[in-house]
N, C-alpha and C. Protein backbone atom coordinates (compact mmCIF):
# COMPACT_ATOMS: atom_id res chain seq x y z
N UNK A 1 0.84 -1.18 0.00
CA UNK A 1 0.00 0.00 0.00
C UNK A 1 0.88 1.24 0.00
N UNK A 2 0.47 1.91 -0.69
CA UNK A 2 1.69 3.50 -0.88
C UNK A 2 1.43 4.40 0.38
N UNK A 3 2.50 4.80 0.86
CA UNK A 3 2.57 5.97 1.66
C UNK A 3 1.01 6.85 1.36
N UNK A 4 0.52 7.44 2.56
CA UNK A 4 -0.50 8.63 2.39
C UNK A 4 0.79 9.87 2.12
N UNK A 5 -0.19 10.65 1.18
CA UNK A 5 0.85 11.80 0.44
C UNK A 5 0.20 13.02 1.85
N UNK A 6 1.24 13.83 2.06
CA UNK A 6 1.24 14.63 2.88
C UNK A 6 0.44 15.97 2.13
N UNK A 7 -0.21 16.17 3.73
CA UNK A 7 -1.19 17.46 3.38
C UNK A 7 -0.54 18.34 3.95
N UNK A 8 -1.15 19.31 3.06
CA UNK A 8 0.34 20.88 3.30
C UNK A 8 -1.04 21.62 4.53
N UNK A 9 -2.28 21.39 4.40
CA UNK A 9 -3.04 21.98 5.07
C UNK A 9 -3.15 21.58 6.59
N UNK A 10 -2.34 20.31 7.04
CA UNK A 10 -2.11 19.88 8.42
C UNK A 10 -1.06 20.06 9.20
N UNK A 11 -0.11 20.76 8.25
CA UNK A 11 1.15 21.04 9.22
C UNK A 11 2.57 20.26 8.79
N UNK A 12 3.81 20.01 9.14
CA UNK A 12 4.87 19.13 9.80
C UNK A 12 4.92 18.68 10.66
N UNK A 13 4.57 17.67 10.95
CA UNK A 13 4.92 16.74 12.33
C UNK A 13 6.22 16.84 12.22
N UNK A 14 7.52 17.19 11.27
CA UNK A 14 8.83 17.25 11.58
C UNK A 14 9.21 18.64 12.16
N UNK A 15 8.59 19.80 12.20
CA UNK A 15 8.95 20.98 12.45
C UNK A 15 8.53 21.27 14.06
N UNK A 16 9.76 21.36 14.74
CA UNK A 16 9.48 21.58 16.72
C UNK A 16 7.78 22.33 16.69
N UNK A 17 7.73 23.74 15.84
CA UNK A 17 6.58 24.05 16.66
C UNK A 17 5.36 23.81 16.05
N UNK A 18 5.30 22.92 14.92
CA UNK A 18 4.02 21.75 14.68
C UNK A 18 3.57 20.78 15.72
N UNK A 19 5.16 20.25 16.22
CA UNK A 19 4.91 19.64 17.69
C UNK A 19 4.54 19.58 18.99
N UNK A 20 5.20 20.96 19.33
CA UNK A 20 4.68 21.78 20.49
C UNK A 20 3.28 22.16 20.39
N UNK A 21 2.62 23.10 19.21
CA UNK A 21 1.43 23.26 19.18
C UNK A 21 0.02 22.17 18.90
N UNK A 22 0.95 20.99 18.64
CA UNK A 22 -0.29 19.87 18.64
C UNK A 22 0.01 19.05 19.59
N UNK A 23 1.20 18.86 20.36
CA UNK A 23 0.82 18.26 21.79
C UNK A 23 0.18 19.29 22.79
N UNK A 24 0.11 20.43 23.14
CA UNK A 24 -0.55 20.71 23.98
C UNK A 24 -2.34 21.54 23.52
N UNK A 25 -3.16 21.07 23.81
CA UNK A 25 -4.64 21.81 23.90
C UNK A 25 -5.06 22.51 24.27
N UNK A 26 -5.73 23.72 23.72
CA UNK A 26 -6.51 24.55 24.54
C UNK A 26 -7.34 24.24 25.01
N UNK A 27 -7.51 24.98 26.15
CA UNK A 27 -8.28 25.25 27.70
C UNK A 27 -8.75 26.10 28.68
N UNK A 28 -10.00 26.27 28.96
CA UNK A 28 -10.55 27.30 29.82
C UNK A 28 -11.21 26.74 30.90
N UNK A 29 -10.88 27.31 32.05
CA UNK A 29 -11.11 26.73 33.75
C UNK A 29 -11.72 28.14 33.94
N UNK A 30 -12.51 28.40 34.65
CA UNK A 30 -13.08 29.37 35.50
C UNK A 30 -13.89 28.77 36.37
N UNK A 31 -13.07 29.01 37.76
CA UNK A 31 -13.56 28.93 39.48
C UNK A 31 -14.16 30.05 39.82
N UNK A 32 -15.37 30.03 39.99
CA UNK A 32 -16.29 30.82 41.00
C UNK A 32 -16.05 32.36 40.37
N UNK A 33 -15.75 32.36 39.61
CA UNK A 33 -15.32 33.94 38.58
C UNK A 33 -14.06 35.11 39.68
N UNK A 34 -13.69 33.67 40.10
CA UNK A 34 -12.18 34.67 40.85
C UNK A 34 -10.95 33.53 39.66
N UNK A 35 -10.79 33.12 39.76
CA UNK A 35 -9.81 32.77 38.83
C UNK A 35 -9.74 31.81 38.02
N UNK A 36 -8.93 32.03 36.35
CA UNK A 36 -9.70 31.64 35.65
C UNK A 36 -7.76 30.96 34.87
N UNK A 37 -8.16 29.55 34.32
CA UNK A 37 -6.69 28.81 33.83
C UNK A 37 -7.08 28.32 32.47
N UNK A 38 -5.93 29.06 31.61
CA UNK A 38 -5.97 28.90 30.18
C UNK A 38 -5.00 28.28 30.04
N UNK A 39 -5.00 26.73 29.12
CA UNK A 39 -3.96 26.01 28.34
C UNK A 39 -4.26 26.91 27.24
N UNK A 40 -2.85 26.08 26.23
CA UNK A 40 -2.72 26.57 24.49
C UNK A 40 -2.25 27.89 24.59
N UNK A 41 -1.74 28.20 25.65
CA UNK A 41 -1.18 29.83 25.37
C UNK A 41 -0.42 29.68 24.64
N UNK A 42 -0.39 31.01 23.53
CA UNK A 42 0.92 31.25 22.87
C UNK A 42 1.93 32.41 23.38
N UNK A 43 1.19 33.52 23.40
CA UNK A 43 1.55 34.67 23.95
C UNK A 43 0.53 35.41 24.73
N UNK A 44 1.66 36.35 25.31
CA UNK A 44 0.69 36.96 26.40
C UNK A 44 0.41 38.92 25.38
N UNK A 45 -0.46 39.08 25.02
CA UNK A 45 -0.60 40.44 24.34
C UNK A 45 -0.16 41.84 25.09
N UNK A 46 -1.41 41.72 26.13
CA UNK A 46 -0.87 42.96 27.47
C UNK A 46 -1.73 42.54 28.21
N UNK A 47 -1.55 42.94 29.45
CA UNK A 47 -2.36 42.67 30.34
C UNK A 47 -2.27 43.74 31.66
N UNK A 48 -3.28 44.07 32.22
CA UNK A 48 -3.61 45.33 33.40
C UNK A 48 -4.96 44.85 34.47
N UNK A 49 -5.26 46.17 35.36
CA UNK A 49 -5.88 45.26 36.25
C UNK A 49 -7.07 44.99 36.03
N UNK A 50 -7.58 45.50 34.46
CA UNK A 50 -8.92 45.47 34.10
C UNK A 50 -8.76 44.64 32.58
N UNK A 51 -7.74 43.91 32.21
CA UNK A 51 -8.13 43.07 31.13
C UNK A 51 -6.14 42.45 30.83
N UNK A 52 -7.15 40.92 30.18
CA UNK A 52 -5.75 40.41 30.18
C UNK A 52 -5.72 39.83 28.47
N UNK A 53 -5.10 40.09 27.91
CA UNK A 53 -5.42 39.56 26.41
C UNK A 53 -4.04 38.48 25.78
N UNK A 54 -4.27 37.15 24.77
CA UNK A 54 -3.76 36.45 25.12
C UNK A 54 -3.78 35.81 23.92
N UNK A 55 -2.42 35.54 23.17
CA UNK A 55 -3.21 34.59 22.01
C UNK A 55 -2.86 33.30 22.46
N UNK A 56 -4.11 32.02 21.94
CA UNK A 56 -3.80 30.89 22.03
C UNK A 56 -4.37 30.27 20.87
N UNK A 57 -3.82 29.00 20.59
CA UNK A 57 -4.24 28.27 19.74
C UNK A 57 -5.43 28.00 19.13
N UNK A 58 -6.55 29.14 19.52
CA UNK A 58 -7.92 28.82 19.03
C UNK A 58 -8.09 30.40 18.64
N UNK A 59 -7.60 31.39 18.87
CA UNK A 59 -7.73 32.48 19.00
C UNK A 59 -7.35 33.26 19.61
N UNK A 60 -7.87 34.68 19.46
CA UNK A 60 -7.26 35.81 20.60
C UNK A 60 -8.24 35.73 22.19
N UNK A 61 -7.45 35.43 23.02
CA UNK A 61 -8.78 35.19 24.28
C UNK A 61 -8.48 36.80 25.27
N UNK A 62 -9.75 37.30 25.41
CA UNK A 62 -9.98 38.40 26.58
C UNK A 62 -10.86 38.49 27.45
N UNK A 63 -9.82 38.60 28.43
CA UNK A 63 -10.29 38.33 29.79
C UNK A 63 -10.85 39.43 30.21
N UNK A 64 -11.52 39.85 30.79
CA UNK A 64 -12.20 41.57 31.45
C UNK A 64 -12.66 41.13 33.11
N UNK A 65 -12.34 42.15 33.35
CA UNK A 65 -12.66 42.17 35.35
C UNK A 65 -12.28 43.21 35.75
N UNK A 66 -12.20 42.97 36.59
CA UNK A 66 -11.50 43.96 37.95
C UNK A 66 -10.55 43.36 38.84
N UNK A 67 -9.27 44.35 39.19
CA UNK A 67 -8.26 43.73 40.13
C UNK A 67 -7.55 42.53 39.56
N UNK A 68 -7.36 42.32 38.21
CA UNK A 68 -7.13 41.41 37.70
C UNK A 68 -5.50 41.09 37.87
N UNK A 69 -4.94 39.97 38.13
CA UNK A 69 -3.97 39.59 38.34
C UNK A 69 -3.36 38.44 37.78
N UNK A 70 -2.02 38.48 37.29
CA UNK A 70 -1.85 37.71 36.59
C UNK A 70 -0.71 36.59 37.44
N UNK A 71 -1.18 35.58 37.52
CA UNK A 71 -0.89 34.68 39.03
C UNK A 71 0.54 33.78 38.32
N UNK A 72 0.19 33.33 37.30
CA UNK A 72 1.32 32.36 36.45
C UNK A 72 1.18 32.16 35.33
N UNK A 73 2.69 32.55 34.40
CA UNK A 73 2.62 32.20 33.24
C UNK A 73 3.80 31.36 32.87
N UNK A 74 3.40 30.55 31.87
CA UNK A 74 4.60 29.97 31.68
C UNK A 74 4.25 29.26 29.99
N UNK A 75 5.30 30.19 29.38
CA UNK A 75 4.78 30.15 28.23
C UNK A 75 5.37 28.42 27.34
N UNK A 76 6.37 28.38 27.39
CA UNK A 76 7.08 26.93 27.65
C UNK A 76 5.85 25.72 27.63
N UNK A 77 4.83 25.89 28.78
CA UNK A 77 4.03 24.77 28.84
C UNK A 77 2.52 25.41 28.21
N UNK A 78 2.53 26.35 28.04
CA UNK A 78 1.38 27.08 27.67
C UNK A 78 0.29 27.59 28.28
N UNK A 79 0.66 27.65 29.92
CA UNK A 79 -0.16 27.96 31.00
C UNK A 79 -0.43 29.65 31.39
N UNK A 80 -1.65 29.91 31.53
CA UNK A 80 -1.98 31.12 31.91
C UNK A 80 -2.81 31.19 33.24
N UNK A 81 -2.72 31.35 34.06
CA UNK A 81 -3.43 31.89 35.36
C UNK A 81 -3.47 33.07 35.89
N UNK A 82 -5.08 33.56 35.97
CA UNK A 82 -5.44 35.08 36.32
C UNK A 82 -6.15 34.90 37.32
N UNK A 83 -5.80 36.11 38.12
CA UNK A 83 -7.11 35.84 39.37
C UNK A 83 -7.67 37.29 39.67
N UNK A 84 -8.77 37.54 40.66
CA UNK A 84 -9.33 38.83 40.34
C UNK A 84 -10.79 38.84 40.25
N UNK A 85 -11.56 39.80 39.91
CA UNK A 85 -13.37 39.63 39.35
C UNK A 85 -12.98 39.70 38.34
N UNK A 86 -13.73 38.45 37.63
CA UNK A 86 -13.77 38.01 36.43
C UNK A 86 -15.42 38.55 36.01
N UNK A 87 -14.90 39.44 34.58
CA UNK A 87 -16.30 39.42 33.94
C UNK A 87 -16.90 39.42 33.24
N UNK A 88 -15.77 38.90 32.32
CA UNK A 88 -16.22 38.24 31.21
C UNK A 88 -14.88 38.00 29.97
N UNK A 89 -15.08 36.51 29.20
CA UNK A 89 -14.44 36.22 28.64
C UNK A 89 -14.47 36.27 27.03
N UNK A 90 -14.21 36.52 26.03
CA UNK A 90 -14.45 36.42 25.12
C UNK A 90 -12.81 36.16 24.30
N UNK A 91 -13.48 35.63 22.78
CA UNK A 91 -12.64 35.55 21.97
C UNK A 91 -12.58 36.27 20.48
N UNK A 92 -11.36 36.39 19.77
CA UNK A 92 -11.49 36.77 18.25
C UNK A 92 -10.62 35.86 17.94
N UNK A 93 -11.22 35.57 16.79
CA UNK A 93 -11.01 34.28 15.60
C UNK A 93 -11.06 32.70 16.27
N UNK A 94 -12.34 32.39 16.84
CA UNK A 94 -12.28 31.57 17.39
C UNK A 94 -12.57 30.43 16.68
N UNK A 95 -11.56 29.44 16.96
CA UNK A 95 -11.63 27.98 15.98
C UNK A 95 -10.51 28.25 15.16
N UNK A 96 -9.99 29.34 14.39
CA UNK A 96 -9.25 29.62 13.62
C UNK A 96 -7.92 29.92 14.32
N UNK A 97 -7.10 30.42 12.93
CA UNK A 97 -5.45 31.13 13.79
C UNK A 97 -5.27 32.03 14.62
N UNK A 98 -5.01 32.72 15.73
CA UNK A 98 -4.95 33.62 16.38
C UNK A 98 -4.23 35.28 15.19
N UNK A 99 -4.55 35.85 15.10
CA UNK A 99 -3.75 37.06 14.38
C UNK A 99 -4.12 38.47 15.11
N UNK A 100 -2.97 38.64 16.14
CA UNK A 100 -2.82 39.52 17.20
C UNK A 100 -2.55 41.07 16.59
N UNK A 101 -2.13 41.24 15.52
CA UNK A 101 -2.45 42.41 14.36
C UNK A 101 -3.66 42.95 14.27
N UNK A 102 -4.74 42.09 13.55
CA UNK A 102 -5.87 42.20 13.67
C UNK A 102 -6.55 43.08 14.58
N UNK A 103 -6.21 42.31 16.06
CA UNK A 103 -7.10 42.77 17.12
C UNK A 103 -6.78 44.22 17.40
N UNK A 104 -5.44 44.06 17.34
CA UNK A 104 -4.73 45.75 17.97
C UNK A 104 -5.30 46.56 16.57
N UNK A 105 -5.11 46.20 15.40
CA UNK A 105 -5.69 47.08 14.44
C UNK A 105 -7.01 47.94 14.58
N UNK A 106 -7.86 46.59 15.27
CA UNK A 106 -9.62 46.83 15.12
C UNK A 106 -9.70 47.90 16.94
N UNK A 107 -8.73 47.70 17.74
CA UNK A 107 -8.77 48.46 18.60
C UNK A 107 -8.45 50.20 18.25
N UNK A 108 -7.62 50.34 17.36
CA UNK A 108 -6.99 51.66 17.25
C UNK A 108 -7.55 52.21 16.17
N UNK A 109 -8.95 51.56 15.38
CA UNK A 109 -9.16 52.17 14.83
C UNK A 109 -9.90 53.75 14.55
């Protein structure tokens, strides 16, 4: 039986961060709307005591509250932990690529 021919639309399984980004999953935890744990981080955008913004592997994720604090990051494993009043979460480009351009664009416009 012949080799399956490689799809350019799934990635390199030979390239480190094809690897990195498909062993770890995104993830959203929110406890009691004091603190809230995101897998699939990629980067951290900015973050203050009233919003924390974040790209991960599904999209751009924003956090909004009050007193918001940013407890642990560790970008290496892809972990984000915020704590604080949480009040709400949302995303841009969700399901899709994260493109952190975009967002800052549609902010300053």
């Amino acid at each position: 039986m012949p080799a399956p021919a490689h799809r350019p639309d799934r990635g390199s399984p030979d390239r480190p961060e094809e690897r990195k980004r498909s062993a770890s999953r995104h993830s959203l935890q929110i406890d009691r709307r004091e603190h809230v744990t995101v897998t699939g981080l990629i980067d951290v955008i900015s973050f203050d005591e009233e919003s924390v913004i974040g790209e991960t592997e599904m999209g751009v994720i924003i956090i909004k509250g009050g007193n918001l604090h940013v407890t642990r990051i560790n970008l290496d494993s892809g972990e984000l932990l915020v704590s604080g009043e949480i009040d709400g979460i949302t995303y841009e480009n969700p399901g899709g690529p994260a493109k952190a351009k975009s967002l800052l664009g549609r902010m300053f416009r």
